[in-house]
Protein backbone atom coordinates (compact mmCIF):
# COMPACT_ATOMS: atom_id res chain seq x y z
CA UNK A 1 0.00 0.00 0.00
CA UNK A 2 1.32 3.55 -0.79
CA UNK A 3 1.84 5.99 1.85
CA UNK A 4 0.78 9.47 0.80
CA UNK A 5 2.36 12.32 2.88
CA UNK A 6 1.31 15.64 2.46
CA UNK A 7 2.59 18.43 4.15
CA UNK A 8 1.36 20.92 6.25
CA UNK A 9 1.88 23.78 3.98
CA UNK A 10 0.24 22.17 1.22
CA UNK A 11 -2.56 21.10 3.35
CA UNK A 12 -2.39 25.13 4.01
CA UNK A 13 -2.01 26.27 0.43
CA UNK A 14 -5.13 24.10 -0.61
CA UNK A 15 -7.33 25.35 2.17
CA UNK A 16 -6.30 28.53 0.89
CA UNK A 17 -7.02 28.08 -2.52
CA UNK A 18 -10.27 26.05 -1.53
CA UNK A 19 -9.17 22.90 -3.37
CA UNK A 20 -9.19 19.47 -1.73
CA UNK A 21 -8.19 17.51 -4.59
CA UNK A 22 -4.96 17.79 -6.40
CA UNK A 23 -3.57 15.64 -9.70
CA UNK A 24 0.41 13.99 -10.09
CA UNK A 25 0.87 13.48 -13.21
CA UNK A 26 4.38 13.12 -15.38
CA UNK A 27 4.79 15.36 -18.48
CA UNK A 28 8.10 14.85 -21.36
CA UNK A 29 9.29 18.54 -21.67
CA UNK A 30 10.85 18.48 -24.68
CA UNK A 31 13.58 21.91 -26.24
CA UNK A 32 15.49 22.28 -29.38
CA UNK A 33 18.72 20.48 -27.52
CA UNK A 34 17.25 17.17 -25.37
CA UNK A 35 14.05 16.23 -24.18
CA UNK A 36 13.26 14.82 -20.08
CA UNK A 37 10.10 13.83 -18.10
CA UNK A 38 9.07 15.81 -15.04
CA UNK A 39 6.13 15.69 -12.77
CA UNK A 40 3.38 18.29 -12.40
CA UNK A 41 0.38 18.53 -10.40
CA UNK A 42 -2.62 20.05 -10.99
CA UNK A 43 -5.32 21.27 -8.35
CA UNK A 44 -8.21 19.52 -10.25
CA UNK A 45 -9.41 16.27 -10.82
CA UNK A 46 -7.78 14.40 -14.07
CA UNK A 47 -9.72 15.20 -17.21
CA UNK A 48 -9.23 11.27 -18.10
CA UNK A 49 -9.92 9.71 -14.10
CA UNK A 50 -9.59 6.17 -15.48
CA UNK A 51 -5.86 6.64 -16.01
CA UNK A 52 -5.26 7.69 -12.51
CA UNK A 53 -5.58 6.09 -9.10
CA UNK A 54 -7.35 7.65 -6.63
CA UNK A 55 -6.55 8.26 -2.89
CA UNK A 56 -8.02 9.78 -0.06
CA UNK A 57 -5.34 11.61 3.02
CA UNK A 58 -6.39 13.68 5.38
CA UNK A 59 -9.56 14.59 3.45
CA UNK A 60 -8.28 15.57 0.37
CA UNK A 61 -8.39 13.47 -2.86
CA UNK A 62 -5.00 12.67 -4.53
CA UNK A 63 -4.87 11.42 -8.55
CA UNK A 64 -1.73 9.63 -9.22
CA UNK A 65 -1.12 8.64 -12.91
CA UNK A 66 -1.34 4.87 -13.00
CA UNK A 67 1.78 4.59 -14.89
CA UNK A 68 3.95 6.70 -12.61
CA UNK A 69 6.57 4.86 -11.08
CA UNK A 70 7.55 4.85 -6.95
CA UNK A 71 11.19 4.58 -5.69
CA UNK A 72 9.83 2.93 -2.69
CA UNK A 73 6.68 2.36 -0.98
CA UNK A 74 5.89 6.04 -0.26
CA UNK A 75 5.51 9.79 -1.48
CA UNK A 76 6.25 12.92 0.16
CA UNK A 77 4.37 16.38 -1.52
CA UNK A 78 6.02 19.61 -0.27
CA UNK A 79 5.88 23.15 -1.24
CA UNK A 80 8.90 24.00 -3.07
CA UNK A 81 11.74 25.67 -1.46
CA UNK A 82 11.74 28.10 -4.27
CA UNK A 83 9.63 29.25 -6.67
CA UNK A 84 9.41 28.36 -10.37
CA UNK A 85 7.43 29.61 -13.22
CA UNK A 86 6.01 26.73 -14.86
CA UNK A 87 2.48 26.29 -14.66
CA UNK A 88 1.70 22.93 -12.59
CA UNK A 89 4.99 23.37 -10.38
CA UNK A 90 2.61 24.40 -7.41
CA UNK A 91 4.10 21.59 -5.37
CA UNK A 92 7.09 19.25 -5.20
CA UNK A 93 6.86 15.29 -5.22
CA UNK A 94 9.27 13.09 -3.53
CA UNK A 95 9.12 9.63 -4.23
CA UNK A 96 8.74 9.29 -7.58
CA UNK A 97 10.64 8.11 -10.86
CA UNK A 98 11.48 10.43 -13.05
């Protein structure tokens, strides 16, 4: 069974942003020199559910992509130490494959 740790700052920033679900999903970013997968979330539901696994912690609803891969048998989310432009970079995911 995965363990799903969110932190208390994200548990903060949703109750700010009244959101209590939140989607992990993994994205290839491609540029004119290489290309490299990377892991977003959105603070929605999955457009496509079916692909994603669903999880309830702590009263908020977490959408994994089912083909995301774990480095163990949990996943910390965080709010990033610093900031970042990209749209989707809201929080930070430990635990996962890249």
């Amino acid at each position: 069974m995965l363990d799903i740790n969110i932190s208390q700052e994200v548990k903060d920033y949703l109750r700010m942003r009244g959101s209590k679900t939140f989607t992990i999903y993994t994205k290839l970013m491609t540029s004119c020199w290489s290309s490299m997968l990377d892991i977003f979330v959105r603070l929605r539901e999955p457009v496509v559910p079916e692909n994603y696994n669903k999880y309830e912690v702590d009263g908020i609803t977490v959408y994994i992509y089912k083909e995301a891969v774990f480095k163990g048998d949990s996943i910390q989310i965080e709010i990033p130490k610093t900031g970042s432009d990209m749209a989707g970079k809201d929080f930070e995911v430990f635990g996962l494959e890249i």
